[in-house]
N, C-alpha and C. Protein backbone atom coordinates (compact mmCIF):
# COMPACT_ATOMS: atom_id res chain seq x y z
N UNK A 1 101.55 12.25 -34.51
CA UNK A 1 102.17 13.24 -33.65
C UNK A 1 101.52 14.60 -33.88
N UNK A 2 101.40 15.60 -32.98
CA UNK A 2 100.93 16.56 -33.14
C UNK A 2 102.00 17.63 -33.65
N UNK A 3 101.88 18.10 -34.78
CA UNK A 3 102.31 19.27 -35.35
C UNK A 3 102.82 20.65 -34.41
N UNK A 4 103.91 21.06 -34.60
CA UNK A 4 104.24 22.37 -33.73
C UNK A 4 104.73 23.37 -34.39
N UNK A 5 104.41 24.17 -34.65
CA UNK A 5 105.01 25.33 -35.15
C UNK A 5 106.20 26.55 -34.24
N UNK A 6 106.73 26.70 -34.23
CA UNK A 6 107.74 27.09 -33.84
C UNK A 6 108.19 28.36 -34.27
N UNK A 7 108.19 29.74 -33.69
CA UNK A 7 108.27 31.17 -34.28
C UNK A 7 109.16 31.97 -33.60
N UNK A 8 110.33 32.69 -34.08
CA UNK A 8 111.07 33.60 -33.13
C UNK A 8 111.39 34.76 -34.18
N UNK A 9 110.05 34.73 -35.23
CA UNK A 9 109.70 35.62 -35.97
C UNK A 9 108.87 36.96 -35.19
N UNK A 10 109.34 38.37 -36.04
CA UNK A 10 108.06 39.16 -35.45
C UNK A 10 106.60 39.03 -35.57
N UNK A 11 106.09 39.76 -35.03
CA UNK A 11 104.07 39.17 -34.81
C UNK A 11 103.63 39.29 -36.47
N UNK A 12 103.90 39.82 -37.11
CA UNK A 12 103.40 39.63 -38.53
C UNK A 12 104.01 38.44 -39.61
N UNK A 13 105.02 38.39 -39.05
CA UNK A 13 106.20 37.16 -39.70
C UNK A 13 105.38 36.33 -39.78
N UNK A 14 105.24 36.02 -37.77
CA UNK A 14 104.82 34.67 -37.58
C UNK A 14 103.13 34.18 -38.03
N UNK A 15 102.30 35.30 -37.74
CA UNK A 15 100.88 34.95 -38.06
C UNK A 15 100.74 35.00 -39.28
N UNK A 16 102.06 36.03 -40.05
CA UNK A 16 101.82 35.12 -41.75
C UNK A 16 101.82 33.97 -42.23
N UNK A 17 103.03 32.95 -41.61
CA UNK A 17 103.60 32.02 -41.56
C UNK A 17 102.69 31.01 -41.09
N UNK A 18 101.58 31.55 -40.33
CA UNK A 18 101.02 30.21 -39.53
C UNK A 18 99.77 30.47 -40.55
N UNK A 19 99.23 31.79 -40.81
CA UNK A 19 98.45 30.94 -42.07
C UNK A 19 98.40 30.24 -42.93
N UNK A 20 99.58 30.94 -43.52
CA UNK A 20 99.77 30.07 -44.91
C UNK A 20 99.86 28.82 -44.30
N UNK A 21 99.97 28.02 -43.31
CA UNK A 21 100.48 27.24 -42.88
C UNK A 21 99.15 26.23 -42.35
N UNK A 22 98.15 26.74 -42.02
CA UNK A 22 96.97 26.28 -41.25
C UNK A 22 95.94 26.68 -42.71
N UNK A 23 96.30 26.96 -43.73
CA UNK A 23 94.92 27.27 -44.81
C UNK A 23 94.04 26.32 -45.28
N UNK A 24 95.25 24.98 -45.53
CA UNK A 24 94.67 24.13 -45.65
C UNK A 24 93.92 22.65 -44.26
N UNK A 25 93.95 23.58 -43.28
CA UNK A 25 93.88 23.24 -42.45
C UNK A 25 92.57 22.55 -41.77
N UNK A 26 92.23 21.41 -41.43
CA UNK A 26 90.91 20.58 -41.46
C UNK A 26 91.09 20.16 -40.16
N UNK A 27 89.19 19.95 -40.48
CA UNK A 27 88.93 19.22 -38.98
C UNK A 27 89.28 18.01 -38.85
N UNK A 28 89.55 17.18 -37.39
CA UNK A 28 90.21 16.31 -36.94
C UNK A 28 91.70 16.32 -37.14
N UNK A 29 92.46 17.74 -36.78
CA UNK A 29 93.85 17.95 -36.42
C UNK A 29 93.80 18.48 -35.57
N UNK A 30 95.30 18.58 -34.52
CA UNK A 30 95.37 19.03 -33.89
C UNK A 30 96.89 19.76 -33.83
N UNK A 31 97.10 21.59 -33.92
CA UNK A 31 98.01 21.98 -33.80
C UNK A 31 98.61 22.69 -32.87
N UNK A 32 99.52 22.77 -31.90
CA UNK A 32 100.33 23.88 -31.06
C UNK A 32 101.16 24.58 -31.79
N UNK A 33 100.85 25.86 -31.61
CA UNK A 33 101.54 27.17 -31.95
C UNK A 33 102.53 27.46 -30.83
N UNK A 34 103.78 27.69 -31.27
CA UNK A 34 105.03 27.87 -30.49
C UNK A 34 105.41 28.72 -30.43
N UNK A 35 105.95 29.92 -29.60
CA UNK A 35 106.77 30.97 -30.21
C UNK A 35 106.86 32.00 -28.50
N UNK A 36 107.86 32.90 -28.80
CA UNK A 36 107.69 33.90 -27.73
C UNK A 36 106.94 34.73 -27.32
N UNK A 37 106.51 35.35 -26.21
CA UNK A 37 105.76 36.02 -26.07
C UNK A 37 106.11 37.38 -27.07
N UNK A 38 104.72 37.59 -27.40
CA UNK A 38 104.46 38.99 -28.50
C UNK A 38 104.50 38.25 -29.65
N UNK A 39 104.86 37.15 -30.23
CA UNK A 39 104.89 36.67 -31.15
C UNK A 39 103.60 36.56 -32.14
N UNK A 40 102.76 37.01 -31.37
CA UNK A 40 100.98 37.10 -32.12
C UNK A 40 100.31 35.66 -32.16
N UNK A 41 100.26 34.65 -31.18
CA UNK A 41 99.92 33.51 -31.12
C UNK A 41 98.52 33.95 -30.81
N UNK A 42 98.07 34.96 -29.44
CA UNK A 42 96.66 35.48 -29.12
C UNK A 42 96.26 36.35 -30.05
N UNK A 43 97.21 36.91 -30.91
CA UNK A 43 96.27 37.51 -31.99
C UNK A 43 95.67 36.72 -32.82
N UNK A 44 96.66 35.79 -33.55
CA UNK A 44 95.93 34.88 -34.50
C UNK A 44 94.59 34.17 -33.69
N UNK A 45 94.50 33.78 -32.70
CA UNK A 45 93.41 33.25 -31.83
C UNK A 45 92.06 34.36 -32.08
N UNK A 46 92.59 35.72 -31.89
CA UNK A 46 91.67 36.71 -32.46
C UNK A 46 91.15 36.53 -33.55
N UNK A 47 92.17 36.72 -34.52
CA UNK A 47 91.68 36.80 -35.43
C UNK A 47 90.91 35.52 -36.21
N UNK A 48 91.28 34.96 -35.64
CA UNK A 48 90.14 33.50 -36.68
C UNK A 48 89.07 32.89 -35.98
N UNK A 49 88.77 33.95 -34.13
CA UNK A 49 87.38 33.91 -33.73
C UNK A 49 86.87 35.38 -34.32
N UNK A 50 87.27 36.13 -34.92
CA UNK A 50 86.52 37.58 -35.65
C UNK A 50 86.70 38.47 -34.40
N UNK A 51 87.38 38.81 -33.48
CA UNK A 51 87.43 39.78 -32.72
C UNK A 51 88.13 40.80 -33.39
N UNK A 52 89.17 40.78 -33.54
CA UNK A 52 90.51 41.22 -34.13
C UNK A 52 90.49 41.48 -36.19
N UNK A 53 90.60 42.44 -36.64
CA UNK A 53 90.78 42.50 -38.13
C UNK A 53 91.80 43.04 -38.41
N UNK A 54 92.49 43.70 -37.81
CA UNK A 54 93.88 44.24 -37.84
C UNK A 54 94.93 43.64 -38.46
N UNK A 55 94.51 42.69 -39.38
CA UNK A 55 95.67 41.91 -40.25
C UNK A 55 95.72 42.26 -41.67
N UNK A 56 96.51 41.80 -42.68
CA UNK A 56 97.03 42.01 -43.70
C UNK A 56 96.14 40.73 -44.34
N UNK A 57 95.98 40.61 -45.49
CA UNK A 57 95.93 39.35 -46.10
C UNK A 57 94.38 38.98 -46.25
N UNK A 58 93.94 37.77 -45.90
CA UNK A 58 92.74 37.22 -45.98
C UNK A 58 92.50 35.75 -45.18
N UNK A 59 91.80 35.52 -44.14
CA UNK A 59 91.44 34.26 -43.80
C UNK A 59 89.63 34.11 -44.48
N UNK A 60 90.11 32.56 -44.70
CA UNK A 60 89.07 31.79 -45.34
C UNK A 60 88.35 30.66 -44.18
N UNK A 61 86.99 30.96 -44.09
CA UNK A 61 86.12 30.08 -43.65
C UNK A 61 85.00 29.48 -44.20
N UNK A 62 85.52 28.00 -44.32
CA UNK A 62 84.44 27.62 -45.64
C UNK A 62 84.76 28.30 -46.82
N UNK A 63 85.95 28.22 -47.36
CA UNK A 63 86.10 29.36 -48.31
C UNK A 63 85.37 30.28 -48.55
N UNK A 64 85.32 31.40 -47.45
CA UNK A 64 84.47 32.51 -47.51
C UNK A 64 85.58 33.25 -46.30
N UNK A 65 85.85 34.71 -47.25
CA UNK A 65 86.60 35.90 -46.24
C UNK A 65 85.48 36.18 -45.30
N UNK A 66 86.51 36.14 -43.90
CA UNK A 66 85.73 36.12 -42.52
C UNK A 66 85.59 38.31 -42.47
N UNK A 67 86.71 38.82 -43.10
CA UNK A 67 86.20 39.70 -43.39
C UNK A 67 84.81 40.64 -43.69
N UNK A 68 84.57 39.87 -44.25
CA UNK A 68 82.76 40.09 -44.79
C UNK A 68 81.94 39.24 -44.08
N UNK A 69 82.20 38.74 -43.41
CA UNK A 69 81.24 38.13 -42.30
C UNK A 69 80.17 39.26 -41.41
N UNK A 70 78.79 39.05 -41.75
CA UNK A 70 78.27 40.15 -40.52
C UNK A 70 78.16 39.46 -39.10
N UNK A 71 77.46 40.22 -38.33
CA UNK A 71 77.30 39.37 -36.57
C UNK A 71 76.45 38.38 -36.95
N UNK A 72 75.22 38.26 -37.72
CA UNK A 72 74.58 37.04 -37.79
C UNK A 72 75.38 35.78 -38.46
N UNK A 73 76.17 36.29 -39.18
CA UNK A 73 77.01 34.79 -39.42
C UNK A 73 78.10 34.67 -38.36
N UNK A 74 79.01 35.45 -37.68
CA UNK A 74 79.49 35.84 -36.90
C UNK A 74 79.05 34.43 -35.23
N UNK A 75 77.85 35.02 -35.08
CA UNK A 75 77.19 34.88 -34.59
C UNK A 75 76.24 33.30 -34.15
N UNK A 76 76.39 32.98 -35.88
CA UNK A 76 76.07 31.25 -36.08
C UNK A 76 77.56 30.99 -35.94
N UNK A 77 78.92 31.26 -36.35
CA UNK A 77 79.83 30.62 -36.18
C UNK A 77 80.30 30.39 -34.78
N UNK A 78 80.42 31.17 -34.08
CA UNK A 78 80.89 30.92 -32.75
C UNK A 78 79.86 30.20 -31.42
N UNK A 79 78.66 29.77 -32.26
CA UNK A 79 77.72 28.87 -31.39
C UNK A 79 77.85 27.66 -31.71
N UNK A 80 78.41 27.54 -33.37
CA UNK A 80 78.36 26.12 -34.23
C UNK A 80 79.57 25.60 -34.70
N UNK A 81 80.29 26.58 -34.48
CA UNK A 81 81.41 26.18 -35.44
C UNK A 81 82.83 26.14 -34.97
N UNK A 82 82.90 27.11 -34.11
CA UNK A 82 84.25 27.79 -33.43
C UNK A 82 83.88 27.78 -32.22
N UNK A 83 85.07 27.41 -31.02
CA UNK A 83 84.81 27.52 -29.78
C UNK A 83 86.00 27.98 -29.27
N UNK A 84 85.87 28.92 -28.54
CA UNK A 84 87.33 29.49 -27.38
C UNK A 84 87.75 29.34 -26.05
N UNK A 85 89.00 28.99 -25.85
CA UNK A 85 89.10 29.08 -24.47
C UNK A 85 90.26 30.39 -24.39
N UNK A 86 90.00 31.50 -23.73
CA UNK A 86 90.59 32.92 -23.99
C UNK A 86 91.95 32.36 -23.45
N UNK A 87 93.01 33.09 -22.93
CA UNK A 87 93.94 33.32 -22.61
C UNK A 87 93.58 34.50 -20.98
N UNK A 88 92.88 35.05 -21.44
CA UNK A 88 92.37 36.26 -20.17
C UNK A 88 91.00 35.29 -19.49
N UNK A 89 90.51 34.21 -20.30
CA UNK A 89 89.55 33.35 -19.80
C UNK A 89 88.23 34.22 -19.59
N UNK A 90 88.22 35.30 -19.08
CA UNK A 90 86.52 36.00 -19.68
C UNK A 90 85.60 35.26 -18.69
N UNK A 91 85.76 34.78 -17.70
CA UNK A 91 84.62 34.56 -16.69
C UNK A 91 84.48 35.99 -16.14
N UNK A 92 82.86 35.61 -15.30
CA UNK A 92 82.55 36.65 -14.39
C UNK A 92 82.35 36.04 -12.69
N UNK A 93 83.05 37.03 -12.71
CA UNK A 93 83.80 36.62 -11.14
C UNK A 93 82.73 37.07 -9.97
N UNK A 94 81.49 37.55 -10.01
CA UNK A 94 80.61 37.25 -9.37
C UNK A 94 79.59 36.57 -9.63
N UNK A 95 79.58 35.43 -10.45
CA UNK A 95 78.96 34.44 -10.48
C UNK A 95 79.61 33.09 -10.51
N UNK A 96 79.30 32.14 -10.10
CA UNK A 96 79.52 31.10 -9.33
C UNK A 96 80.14 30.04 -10.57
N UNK A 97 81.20 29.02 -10.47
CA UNK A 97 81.45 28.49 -11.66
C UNK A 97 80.62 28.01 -12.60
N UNK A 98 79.16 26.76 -11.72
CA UNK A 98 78.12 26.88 -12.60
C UNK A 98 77.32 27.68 -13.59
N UNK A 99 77.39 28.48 -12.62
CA UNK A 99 76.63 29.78 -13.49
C UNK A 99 77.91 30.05 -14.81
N UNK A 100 78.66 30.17 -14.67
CA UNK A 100 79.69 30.87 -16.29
C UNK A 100 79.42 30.05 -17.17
N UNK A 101 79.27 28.30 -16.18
CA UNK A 101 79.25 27.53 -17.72
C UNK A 101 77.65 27.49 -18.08
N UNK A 102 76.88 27.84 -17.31
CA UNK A 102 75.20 27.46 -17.84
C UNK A 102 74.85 28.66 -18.62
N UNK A 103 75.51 29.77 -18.16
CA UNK A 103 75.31 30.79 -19.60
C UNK A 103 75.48 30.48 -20.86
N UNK A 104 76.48 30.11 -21.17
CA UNK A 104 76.56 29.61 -22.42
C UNK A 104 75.35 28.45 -22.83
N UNK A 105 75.83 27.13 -22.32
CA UNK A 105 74.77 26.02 -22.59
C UNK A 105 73.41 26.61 -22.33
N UNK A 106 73.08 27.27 -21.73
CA UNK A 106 71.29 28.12 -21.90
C UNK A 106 71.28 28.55 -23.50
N UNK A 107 72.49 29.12 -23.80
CA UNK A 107 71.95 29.48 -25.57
C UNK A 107 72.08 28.41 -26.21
N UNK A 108 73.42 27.36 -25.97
CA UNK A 108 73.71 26.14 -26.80
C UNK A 108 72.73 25.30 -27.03
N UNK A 109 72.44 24.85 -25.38
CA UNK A 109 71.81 23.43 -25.29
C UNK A 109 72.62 22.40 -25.75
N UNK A 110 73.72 22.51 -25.35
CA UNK A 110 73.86 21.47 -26.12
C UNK A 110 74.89 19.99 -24.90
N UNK A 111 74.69 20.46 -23.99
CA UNK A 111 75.18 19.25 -22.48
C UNK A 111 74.12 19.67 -21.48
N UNK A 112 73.72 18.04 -21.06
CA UNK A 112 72.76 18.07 -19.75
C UNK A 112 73.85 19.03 -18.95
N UNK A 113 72.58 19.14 -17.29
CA UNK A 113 73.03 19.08 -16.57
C UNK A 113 74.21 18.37 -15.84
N UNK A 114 74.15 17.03 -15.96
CA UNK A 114 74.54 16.04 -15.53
C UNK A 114 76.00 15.78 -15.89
N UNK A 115 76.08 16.39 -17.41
CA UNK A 115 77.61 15.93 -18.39
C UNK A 115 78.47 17.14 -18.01
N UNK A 116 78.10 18.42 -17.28
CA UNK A 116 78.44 19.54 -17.05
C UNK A 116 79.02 18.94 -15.61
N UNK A 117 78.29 18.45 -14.67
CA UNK A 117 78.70 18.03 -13.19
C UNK A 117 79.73 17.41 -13.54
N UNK A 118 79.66 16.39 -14.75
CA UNK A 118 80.45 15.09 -14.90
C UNK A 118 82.00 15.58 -15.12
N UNK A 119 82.38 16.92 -15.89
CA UNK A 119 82.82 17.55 -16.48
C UNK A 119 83.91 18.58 -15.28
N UNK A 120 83.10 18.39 -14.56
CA UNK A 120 83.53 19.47 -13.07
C UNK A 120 84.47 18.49 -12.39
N UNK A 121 83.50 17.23 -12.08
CA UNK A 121 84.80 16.10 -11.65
C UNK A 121 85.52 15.71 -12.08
N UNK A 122 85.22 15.59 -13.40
CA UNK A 122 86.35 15.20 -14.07
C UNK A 122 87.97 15.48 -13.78
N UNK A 123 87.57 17.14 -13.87
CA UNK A 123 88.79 18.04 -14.23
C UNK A 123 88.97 18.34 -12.68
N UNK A 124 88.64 17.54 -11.72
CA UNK A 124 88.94 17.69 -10.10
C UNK A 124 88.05 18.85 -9.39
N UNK A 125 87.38 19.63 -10.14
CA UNK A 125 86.65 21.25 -9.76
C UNK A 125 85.12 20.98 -9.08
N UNK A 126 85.02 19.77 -8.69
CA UNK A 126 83.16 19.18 -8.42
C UNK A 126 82.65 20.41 -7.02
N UNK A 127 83.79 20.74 -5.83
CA UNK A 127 83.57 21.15 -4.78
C UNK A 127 83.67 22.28 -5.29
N UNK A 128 83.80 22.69 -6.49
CA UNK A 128 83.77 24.42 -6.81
C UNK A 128 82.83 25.47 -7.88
N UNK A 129 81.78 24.32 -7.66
CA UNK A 129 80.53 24.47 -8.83
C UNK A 129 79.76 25.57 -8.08
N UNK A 130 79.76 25.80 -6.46
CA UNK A 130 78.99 26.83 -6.21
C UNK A 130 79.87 27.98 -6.13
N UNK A 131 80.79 28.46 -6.08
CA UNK A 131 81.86 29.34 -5.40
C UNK A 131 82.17 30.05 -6.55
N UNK A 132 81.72 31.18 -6.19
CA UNK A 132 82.26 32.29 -7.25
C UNK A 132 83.52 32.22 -8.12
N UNK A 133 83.84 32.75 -9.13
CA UNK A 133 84.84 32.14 -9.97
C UNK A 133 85.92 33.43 -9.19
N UNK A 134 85.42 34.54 -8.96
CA UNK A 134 86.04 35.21 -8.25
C UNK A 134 87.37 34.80 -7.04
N UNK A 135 86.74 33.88 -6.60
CA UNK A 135 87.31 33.12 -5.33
C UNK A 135 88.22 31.58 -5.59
N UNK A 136 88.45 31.70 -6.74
CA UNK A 136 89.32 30.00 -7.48
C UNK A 136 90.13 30.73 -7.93
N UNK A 137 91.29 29.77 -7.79
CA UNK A 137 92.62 30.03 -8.54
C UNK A 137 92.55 30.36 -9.67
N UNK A 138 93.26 30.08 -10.41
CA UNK A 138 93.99 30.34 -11.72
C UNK A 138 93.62 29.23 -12.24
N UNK A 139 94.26 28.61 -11.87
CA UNK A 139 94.01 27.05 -12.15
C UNK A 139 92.53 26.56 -12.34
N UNK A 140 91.90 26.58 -11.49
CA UNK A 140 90.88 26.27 -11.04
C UNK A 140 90.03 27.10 -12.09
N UNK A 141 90.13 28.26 -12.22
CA UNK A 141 89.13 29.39 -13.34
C UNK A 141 89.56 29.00 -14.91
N UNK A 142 90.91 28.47 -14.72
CA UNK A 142 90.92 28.03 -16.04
C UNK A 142 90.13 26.47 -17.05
N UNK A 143 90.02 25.70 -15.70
CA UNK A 143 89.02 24.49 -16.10
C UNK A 143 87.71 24.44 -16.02
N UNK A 144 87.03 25.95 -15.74
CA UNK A 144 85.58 26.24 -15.71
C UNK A 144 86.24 27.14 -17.08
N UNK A 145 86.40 27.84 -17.42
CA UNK A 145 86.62 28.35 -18.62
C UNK A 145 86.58 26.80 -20.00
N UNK A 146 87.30 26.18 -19.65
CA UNK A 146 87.29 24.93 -20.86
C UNK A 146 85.95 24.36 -20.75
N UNK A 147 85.19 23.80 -19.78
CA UNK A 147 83.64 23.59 -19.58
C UNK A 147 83.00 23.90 -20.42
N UNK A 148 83.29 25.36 -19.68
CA UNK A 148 82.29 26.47 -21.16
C UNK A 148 82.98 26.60 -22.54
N UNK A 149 83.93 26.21 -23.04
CA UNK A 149 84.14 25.94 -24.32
C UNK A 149 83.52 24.53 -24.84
N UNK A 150 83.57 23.75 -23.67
CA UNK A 150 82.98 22.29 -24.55
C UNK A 150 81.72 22.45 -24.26
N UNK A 151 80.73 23.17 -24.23
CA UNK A 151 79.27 23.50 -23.96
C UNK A 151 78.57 23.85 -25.44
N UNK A 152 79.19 23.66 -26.69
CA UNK A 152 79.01 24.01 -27.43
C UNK A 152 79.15 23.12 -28.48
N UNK A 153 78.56 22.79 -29.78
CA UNK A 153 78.74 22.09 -30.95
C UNK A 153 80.32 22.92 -31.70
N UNK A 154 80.90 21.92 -32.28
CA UNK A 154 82.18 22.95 -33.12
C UNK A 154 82.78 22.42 -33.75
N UNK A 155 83.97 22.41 -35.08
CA UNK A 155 84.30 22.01 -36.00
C UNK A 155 85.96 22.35 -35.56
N UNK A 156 86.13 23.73 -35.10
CA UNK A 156 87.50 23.98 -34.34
C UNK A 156 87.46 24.19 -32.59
N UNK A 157 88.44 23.81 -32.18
CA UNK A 157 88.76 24.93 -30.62
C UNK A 157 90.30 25.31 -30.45
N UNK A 158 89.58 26.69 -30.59
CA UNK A 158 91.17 27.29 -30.21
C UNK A 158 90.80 27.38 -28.60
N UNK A 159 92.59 27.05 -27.99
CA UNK A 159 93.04 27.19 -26.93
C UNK A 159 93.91 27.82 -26.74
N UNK A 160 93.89 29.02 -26.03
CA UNK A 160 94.84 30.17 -25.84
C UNK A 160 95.93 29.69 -24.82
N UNK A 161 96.63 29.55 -24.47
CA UNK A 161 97.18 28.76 -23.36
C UNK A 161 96.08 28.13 -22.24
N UNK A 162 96.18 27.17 -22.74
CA UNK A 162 95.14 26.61 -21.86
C UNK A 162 95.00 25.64 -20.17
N UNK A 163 96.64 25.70 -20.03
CA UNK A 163 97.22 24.99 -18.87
C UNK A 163 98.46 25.52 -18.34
N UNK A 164 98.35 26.97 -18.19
CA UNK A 164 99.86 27.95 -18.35
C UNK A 164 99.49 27.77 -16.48
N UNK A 165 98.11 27.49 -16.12
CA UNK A 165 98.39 27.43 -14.59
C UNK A 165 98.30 25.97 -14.24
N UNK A 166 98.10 25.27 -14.54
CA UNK A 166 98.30 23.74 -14.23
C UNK A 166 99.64 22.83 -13.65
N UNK A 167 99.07 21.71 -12.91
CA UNK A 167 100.11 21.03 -12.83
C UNK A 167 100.36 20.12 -13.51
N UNK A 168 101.30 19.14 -14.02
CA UNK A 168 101.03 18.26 -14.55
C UNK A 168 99.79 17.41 -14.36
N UNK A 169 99.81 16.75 -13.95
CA UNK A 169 98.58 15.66 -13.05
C UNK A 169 97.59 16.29 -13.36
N UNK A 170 97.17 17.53 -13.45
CA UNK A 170 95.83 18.27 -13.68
C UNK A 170 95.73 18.72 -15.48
N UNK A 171 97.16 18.78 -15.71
CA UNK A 171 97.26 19.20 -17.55
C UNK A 171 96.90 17.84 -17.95
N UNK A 172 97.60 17.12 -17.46
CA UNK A 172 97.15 15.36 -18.54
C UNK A 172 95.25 15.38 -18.36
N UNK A 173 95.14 15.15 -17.22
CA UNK A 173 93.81 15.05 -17.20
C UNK A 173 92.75 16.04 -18.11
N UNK A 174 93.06 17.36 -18.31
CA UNK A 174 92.63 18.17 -19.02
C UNK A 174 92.80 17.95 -20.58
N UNK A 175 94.00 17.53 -20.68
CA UNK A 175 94.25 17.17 -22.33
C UNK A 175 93.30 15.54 -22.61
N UNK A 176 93.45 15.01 -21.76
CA UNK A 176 92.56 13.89 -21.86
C UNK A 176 91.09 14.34 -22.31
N UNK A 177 90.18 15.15 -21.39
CA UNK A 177 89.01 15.22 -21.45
C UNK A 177 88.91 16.63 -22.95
N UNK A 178 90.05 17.06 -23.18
CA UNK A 178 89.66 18.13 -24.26
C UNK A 178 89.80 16.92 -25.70
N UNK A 179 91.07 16.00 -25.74
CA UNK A 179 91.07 15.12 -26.83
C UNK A 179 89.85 14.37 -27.10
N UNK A 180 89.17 13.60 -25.54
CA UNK A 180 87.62 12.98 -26.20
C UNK A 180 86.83 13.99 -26.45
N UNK A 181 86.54 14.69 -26.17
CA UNK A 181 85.51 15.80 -26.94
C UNK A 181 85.47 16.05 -27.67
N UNK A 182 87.40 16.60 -28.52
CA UNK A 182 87.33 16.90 -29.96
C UNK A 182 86.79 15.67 -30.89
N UNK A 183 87.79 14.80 -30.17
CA UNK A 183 87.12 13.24 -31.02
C UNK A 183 85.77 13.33 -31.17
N UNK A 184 84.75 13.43 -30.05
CA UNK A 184 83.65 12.81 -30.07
C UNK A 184 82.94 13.74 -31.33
N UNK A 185 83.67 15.23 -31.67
CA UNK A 185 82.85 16.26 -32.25
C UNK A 185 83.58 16.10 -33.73
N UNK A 186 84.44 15.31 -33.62
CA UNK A 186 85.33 15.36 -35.05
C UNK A 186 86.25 16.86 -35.58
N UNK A 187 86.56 17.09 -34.19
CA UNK A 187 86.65 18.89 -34.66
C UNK A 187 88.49 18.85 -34.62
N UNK A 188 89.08 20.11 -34.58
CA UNK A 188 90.53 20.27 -34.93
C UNK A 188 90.39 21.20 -33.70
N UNK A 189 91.97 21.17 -33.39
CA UNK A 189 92.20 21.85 -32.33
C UNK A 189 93.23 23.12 -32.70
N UNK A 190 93.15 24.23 -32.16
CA UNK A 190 94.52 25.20 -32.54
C UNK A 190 95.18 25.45 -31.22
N UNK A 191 96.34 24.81 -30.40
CA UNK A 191 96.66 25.49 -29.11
C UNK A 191 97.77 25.99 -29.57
N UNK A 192 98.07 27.04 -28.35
CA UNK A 192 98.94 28.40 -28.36
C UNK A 192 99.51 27.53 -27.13
C-alpha cells in the first residue's frame, strides 16, 4: 500500500514531520503527502529539488547536506537523479507541446523520438504535440509537463499535484504510465 502522510500541522510542523519521516527514505517507494493547503507540501517539493533553502534543519542526499551543494552538483542532480513535475508546471506557452518536452530530452537524451510520441498517446495528448501549450487545458498542460519529467534518468520524482486537473479515466491512466516508469527506473516517488 502506498504510505500517506497526513498534516493539519503548520508549514514548519508539517515539513518537519515529513522529514524526519522520509530520511530514511529509498528508492523504489512511493509516498503521498497529505495535508491542507499552506501546509508546505510545495515547499518541501522545493526544497529537496534545491530551489528553496529557507528551512531549519538539514536534508541529506547521499548523505551529503544539499545545503552545500554548488550548481554543478546541483546541476548533475536534477539531470540524474531528481525529476519534477511543478505544481505551476513551468511550460512555455509559446512553444508547442513537443517542443517543452524535446528541450529537456536535447540535454538528457535519454527517450527516442518515438517513446516521446508513444508517451503523448498514451496519456490521450497525440493530437496536441503541435499546438502551443499556451492553447491546452490544464489538463492537457499538465500531461506534457509529466513527459518532460519522464525525459530524464532518476532515482526520485516528486509530483506536485500532479492530477489536481484530471478526470478520473485520465488520472488512472497517468498513474499507470508514471508507476511503469518509476518501476522501469527503480526510482521512489514523492506526491503532494
Amino acid at each position: 500500500s502506498v504510505p500517506k502522510i497526513s498534516s493539519y500541522l503548520s508549514s514548519i510542523s508539517f515539513v518537519g514531520v515529513v522529514l524526519a519521516l522520509i530520511s530514511a527514505f529509498a528508492t523504489s517507494h512511493f509516498m503521498i503527502l497529505e495535508g491542507l493547503s499552506g501546509t508546505g507540501k510545495s515547499s518541501l517539493c522545493s526544497y529537496l529539488y534545491g530551489q528553496r533553502g529557507d528551512y531549519r534543519g538539514a536534508i541529506l542526499f547521499d548523505n551529503e547536506d544539499i545545503s552545500r551543494f554548488d550548481s554543478s552538483q546541483w546541476s548533475d542532480i536534477r539531470q540524474n537523479k531528481i525529476s519534477i513535475l511543478f505544481q505551476e508546471l513551468r511550460l512555455f506557452g509559446e512553444l508547442t507541446a513537443l517542443e517543452n518536452v524535446w528541450i529537456k530530452n536535447s540535454i538528457t537524451k535519454f527517450k527516442t523520438r518515438e517513446e516521446i510520441v508513444r508517451l503523448f498517446e498514451e496519456l490521450g495528448i497525440a493530437d496536441k504535440l503541435n499546438i502551443r501549450t499556451a492553447h491546452l487545458s490544464y489538463g492537457q498542460q499538465q500531461r506534457v509537463a509529466l513527459i518532460r519529467a519522464l525525459c530524464q534518468p532518476f532515482s526520485f520524482l516528486l509530483l506536485d499535484e500532479p492530477i489536481s486537473h484530471l478526470d478520473d479515466k485520465n488520472s488512472d491512466v497517468m498513474r499507470d504510465v508514471i508507476l511503469r516508469e518509476v518501476d522501469k527506473q527503480g526510482a521512489a516517488v514523492i506526491a503532494t
